[in-house]
PDB file of N, CA and C in Angstrom:
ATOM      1  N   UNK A   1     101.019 100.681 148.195  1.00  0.00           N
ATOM      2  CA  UNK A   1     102.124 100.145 147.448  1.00  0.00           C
ATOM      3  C   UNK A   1     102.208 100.775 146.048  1.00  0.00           C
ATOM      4  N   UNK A   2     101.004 101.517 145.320  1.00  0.00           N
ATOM      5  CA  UNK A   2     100.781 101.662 144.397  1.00  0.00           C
ATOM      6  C   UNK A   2     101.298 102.726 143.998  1.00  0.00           C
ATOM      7  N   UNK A   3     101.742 103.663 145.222  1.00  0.00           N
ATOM      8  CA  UNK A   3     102.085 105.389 145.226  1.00  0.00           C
ATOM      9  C   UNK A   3     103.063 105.195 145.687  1.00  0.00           C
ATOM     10  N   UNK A   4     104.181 104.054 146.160  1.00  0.00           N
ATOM     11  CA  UNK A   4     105.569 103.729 146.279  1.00  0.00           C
ATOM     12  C   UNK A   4     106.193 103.716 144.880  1.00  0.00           C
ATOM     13  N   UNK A   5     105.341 102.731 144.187  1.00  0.00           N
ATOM     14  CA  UNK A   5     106.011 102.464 142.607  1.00  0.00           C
ATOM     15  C   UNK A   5     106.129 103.785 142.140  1.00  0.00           C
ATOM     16  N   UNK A   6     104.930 104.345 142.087  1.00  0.00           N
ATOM     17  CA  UNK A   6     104.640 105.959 141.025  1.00  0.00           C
ATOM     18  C   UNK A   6     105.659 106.674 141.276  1.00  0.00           C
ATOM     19  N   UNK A   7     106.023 106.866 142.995  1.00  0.00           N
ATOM     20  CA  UNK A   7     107.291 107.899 143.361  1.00  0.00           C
ATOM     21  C   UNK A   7     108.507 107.610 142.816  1.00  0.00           C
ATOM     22  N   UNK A   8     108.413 105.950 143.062  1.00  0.00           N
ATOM     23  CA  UNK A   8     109.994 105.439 142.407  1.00  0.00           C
ATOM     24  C   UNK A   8     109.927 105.817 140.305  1.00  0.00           C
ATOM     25  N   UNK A   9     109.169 105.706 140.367  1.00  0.00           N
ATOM     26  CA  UNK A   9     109.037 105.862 138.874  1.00  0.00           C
ATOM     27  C   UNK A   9     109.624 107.256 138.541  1.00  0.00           C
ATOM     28  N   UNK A  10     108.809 108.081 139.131  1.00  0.00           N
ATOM     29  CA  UNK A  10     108.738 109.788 138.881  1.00  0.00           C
ATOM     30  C   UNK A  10     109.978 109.996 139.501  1.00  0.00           C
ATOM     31  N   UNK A  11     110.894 109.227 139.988  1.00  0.00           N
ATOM     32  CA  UNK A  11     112.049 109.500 140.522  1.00  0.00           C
ATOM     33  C   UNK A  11     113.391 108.949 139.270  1.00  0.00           C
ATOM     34  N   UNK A  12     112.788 108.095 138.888  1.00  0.00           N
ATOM     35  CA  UNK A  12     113.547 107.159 137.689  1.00  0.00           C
ATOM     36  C   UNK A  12     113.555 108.261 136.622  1.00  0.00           C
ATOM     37  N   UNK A  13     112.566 108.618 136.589  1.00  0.00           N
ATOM     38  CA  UNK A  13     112.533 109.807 135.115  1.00  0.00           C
ATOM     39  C   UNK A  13     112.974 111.052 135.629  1.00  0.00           C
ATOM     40  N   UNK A  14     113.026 111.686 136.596  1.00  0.00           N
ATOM     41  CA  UNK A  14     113.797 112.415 136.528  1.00  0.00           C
ATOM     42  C   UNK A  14     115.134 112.527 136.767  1.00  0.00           C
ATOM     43  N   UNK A  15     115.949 111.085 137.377  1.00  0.00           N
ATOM     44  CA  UNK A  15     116.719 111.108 137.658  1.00  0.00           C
ATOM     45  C   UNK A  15     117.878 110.930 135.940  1.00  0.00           C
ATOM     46  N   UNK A  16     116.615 110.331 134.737  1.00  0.00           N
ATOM     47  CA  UNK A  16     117.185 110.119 133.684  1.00  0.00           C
ATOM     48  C   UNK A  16     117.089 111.475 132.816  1.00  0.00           C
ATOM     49  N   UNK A  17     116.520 112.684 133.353  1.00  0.00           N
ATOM     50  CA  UNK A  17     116.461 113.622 132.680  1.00  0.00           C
ATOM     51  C   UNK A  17     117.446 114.467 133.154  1.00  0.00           C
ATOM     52  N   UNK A  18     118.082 114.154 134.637  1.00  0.00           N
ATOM     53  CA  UNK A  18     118.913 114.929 134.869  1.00  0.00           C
ATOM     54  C   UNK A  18     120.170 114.318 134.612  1.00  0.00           C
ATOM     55  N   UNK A  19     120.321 113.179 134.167  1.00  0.00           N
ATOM     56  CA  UNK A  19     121.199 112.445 133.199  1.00  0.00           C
ATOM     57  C   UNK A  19     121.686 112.862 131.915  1.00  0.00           C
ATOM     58  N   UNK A  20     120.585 113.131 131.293  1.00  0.00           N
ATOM     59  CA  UNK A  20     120.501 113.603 130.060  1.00  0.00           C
ATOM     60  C   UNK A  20     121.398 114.883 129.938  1.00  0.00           C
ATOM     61  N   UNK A  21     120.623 115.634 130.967  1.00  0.00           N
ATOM     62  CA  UNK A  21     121.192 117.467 130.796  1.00  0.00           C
ATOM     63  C   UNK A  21     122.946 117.366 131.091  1.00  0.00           C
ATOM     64  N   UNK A  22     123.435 116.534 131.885  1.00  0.00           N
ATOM     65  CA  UNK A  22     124.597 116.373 132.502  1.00  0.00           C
ATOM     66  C   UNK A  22     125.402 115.724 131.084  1.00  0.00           C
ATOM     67  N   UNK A  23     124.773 114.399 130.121  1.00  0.00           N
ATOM     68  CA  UNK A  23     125.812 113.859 129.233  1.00  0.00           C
ATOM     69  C   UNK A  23     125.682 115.301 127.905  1.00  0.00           C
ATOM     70  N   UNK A  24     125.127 116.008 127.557  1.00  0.00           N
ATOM     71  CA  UNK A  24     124.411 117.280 127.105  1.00  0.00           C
ATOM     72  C   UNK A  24     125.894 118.089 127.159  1.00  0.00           C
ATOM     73  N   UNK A  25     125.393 118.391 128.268  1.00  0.00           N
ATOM     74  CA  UNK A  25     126.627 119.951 128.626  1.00  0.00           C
ATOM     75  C   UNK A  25     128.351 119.354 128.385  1.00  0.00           C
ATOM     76  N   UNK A  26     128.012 118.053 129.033  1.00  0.00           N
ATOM     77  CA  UNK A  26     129.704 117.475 128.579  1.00  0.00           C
ATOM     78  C   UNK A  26     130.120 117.578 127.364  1.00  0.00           C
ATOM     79  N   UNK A  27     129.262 116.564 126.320  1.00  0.00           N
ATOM     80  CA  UNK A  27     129.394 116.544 125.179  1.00  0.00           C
ATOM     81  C   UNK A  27     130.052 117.956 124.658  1.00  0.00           C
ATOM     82  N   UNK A  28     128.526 119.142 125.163  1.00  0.00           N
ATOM     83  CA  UNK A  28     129.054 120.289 124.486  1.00  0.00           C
ATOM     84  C   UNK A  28     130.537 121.184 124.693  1.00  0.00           C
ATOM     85  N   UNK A  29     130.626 120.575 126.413  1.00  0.00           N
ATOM     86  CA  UNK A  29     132.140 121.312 126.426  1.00  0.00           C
ATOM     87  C   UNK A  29     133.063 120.821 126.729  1.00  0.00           C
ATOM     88  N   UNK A  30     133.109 119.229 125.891  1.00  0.00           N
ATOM     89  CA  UNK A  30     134.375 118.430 125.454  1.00  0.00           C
ATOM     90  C   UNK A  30     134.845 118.122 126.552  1.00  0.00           C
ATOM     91  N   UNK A  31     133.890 117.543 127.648  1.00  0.00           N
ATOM     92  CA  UNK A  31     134.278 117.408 129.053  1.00  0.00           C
ATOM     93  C   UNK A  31     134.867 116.032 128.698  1.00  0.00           C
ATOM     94  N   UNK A  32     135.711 115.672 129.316  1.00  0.00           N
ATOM     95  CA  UNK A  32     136.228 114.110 129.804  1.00  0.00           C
ATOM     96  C   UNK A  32     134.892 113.427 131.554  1.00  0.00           C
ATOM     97  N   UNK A  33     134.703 114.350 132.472  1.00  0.00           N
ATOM     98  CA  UNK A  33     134.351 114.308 133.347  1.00  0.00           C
ATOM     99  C   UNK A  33     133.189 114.728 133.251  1.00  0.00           C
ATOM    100  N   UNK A  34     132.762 114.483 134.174  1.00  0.00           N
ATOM    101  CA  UNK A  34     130.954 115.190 134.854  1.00  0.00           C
ATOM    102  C   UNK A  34     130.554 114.779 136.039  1.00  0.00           C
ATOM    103  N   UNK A  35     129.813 115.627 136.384  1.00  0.00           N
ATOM    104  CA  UNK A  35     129.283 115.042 137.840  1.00  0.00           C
ATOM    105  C   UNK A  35     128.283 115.971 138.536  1.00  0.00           C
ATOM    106  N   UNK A  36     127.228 116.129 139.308  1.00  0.00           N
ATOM    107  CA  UNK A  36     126.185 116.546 139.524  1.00  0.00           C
ATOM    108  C   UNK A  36     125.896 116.334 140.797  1.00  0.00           C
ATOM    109  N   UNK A  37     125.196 117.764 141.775  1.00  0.00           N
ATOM    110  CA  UNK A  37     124.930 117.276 143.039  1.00  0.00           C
ATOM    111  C   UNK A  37     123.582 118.283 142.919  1.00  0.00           C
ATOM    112  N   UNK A  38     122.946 117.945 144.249  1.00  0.00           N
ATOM    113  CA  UNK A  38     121.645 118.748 144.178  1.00  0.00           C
ATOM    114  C   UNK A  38     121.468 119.665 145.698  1.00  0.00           C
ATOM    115  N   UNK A  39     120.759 120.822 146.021  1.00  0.00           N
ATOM    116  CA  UNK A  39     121.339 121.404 147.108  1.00  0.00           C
ATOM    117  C   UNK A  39     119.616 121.420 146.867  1.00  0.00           C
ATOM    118  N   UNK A  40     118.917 120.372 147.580  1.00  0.00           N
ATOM    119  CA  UNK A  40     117.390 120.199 147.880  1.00  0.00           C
ATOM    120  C   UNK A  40     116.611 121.270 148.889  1.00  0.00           C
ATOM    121  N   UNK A  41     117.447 121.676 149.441  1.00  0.00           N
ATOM    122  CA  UNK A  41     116.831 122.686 150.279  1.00  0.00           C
ATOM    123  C   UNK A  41     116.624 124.144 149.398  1.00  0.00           C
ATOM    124  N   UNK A  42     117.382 125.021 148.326  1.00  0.00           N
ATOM    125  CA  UNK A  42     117.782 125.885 147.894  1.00  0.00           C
ATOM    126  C   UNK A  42     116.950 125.539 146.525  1.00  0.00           C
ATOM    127  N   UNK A  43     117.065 123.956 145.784  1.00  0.00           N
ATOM    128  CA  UNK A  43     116.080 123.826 144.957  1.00  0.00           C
ATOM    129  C   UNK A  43     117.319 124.325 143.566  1.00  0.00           C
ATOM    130  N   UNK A  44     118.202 123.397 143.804  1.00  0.00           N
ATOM    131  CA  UNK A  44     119.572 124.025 142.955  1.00  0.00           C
ATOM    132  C   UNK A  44     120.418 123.109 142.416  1.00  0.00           C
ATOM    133  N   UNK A  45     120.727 123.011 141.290  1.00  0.00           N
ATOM    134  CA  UNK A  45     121.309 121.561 140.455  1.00  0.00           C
ATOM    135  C   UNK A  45     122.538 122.399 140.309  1.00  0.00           C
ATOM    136  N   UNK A  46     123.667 121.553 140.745  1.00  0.00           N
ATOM    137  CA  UNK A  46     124.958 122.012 140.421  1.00  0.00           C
ATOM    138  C   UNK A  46     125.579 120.976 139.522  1.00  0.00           C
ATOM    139  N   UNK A  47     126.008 121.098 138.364  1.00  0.00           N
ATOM    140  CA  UNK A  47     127.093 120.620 137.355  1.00  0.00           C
ATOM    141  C   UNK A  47     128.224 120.818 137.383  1.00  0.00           C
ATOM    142  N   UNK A  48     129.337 119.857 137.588  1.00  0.00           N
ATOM    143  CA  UNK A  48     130.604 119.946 137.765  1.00  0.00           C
ATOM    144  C   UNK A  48     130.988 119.227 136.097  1.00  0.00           C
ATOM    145  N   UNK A  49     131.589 120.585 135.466  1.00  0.00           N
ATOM    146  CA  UNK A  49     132.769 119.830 134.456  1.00  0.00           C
ATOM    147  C   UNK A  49     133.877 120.046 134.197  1.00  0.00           C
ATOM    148  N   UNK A  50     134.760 119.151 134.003  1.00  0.00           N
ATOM    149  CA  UNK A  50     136.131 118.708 133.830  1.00  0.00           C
ATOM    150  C   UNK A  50     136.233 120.104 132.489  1.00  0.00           C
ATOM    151  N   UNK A  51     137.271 121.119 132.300  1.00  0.00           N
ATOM    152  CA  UNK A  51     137.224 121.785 131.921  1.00  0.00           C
ATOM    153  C   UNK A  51     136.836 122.997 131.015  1.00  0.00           C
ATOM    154  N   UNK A  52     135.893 123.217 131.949  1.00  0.00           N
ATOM    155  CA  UNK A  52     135.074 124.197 132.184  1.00  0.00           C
ATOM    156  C   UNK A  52     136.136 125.801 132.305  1.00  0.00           C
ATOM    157  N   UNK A  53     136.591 125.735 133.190  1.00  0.00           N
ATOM    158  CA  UNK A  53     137.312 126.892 133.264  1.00  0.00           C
ATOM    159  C   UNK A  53     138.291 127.352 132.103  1.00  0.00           C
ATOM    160  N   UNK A  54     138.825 126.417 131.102  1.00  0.00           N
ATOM    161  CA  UNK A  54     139.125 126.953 129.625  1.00  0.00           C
ATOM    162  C   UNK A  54     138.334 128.104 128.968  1.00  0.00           C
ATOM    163  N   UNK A  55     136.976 127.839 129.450  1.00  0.00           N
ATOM    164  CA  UNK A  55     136.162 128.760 128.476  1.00  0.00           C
ATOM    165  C   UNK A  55     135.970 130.159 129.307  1.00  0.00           C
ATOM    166  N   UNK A  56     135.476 131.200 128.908  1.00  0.00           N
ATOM    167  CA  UNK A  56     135.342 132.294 129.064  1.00  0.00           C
ATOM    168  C   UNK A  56     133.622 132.618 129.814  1.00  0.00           C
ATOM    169  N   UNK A  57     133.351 133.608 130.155  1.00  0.00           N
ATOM    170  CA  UNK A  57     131.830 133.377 130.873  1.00  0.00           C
ATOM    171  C   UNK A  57     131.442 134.037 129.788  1.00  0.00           C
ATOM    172  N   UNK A  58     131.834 134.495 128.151  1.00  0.00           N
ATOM    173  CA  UNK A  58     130.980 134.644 127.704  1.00  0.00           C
ATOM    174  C   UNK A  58     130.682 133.110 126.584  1.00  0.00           C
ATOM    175  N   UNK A  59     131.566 132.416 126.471  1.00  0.00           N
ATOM    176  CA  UNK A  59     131.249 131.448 126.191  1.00  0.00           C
ATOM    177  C   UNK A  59     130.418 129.759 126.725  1.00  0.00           C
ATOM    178  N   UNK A  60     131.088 130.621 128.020  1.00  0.00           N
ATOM    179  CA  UNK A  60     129.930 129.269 128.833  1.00  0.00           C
ATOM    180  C   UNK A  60     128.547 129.616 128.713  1.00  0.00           C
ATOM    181  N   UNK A  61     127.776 130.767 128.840  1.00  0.00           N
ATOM    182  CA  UNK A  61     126.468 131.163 128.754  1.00  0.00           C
ATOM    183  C   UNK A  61     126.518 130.890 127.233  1.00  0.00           C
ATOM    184  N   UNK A  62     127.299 131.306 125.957  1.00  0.00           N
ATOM    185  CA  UNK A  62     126.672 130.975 124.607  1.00  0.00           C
ATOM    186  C   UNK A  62     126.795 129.362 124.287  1.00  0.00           C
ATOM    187  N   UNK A  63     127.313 128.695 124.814  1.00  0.00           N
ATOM    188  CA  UNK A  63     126.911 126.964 125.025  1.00  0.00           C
ATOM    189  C   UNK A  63     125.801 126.671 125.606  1.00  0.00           C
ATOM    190  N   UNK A  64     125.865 127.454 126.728  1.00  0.00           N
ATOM    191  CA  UNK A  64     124.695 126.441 127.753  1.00  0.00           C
ATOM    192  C   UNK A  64     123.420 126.908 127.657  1.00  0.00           C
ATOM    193  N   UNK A  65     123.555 128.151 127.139  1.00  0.00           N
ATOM    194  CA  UNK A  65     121.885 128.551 127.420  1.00  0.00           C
ATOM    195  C   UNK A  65     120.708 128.199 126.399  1.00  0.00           C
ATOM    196  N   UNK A  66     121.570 127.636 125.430  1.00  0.00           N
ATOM    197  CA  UNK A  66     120.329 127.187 124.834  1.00  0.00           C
ATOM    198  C   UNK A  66     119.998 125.860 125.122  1.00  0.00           C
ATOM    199  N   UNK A  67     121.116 124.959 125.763  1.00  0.00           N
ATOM    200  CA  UNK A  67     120.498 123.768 126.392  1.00  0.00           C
ATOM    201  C   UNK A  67     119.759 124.146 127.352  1.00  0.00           C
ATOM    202  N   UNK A  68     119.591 124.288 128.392  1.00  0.00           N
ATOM    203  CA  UNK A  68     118.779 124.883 129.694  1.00  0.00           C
ATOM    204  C   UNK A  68     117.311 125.833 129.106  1.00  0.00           C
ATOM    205  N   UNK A  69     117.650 126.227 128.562  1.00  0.00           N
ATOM    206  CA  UNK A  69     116.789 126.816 127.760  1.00  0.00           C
ATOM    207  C   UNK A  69     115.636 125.405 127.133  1.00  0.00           C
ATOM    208  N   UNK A  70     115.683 124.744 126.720  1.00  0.00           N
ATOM    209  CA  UNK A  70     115.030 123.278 125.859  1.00  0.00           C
ATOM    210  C   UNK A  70     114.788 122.836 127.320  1.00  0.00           C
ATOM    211  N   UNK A  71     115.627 122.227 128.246  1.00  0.00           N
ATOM    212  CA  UNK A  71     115.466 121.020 129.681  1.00  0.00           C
ATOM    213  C   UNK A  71     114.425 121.389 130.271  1.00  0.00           C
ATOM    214  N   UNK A  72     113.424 120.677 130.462  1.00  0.00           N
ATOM    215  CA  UNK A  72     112.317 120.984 130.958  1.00  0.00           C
ATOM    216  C   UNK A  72     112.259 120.461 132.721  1.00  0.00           C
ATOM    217  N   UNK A  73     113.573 121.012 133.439  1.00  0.00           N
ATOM    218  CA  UNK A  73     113.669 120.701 135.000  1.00  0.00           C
ATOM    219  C   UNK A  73     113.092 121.372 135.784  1.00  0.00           C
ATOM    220  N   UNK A  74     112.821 121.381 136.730  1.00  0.00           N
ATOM    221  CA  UNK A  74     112.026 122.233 137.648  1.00  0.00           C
ATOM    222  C   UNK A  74     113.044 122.572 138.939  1.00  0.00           C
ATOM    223  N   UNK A  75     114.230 123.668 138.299  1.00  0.00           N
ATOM    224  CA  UNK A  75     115.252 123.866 139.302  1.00  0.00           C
ATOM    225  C   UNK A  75     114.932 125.630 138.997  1.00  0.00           C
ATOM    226  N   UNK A  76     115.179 125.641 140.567  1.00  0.00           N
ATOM    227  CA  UNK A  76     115.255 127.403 140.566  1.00  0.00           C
ATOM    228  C   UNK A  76     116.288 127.799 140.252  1.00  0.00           C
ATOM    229  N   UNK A  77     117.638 126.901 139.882  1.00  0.00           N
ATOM    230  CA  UNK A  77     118.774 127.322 139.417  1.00  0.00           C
ATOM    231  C   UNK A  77     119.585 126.263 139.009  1.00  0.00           C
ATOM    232  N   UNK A  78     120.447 126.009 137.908  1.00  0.00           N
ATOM    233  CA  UNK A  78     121.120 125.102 137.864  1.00  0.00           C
ATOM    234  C   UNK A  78     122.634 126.341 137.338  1.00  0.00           C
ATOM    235  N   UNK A  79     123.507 125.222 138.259  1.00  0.00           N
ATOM    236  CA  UNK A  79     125.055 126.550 138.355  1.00  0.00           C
ATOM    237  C   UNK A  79     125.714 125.205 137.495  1.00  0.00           C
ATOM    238  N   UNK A  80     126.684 126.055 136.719  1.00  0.00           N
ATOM    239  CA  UNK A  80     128.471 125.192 136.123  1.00  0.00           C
ATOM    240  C   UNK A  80     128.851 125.393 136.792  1.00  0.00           C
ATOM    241  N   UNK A  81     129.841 124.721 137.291  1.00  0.00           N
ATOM    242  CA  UNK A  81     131.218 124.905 137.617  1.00  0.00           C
ATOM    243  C   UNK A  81     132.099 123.998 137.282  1.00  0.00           C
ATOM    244  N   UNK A  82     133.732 124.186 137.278  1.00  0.00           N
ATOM    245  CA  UNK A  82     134.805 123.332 136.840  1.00  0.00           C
ATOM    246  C   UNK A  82     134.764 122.044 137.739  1.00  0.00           C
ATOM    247  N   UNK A  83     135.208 121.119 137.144  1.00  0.00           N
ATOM    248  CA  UNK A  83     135.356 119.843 137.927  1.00  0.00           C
ATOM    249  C   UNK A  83     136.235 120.158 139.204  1.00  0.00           C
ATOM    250  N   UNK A  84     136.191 119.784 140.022  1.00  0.00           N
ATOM    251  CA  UNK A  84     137.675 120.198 141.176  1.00  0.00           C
ATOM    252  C   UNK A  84     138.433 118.552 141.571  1.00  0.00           C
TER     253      UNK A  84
END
């Protein structure tokens, strides 16, 4: 029972860290929206924001990379993309 709690726990915190990174990137790109899915097999955090596609890809990398850069997640990739 003791290694049920721990998982749920270690699941609670990361589920609030991947919270974090998601209210993060909005903030930074004046999203109205957000939303987040995970592709568990591939080991891949996808971010959906509400306009996203305003910006340019050289401006989405000079926003985001220094957040991602700090997030201490354990994703082999985390992708933007526009809200749809």
């Amino acid at each position: 029972m003791a290694e049920n709690n721990e998982q749920e726990a270690e699941f609670e915190a990361w589920r609030e860290d991947v919270d974090y990174l998601v209210a993060i990137l909005k903030e930074s790109f004046e999203s109205t929206d957000a939303r987040f899915s995970v592709d568990e097999m591939n080991d891949i955090l996808y971010v959906e924001l509400e306009g996203l596609h305003e910006y340019s890809d050289e401006e989405i990398v000079e926003i985001a990379e220094p957040i991602l850069d700090t997030i201490e997640l354990d994703f082999e990739d985390i992708i933007l993309l526009p809200l749809q």
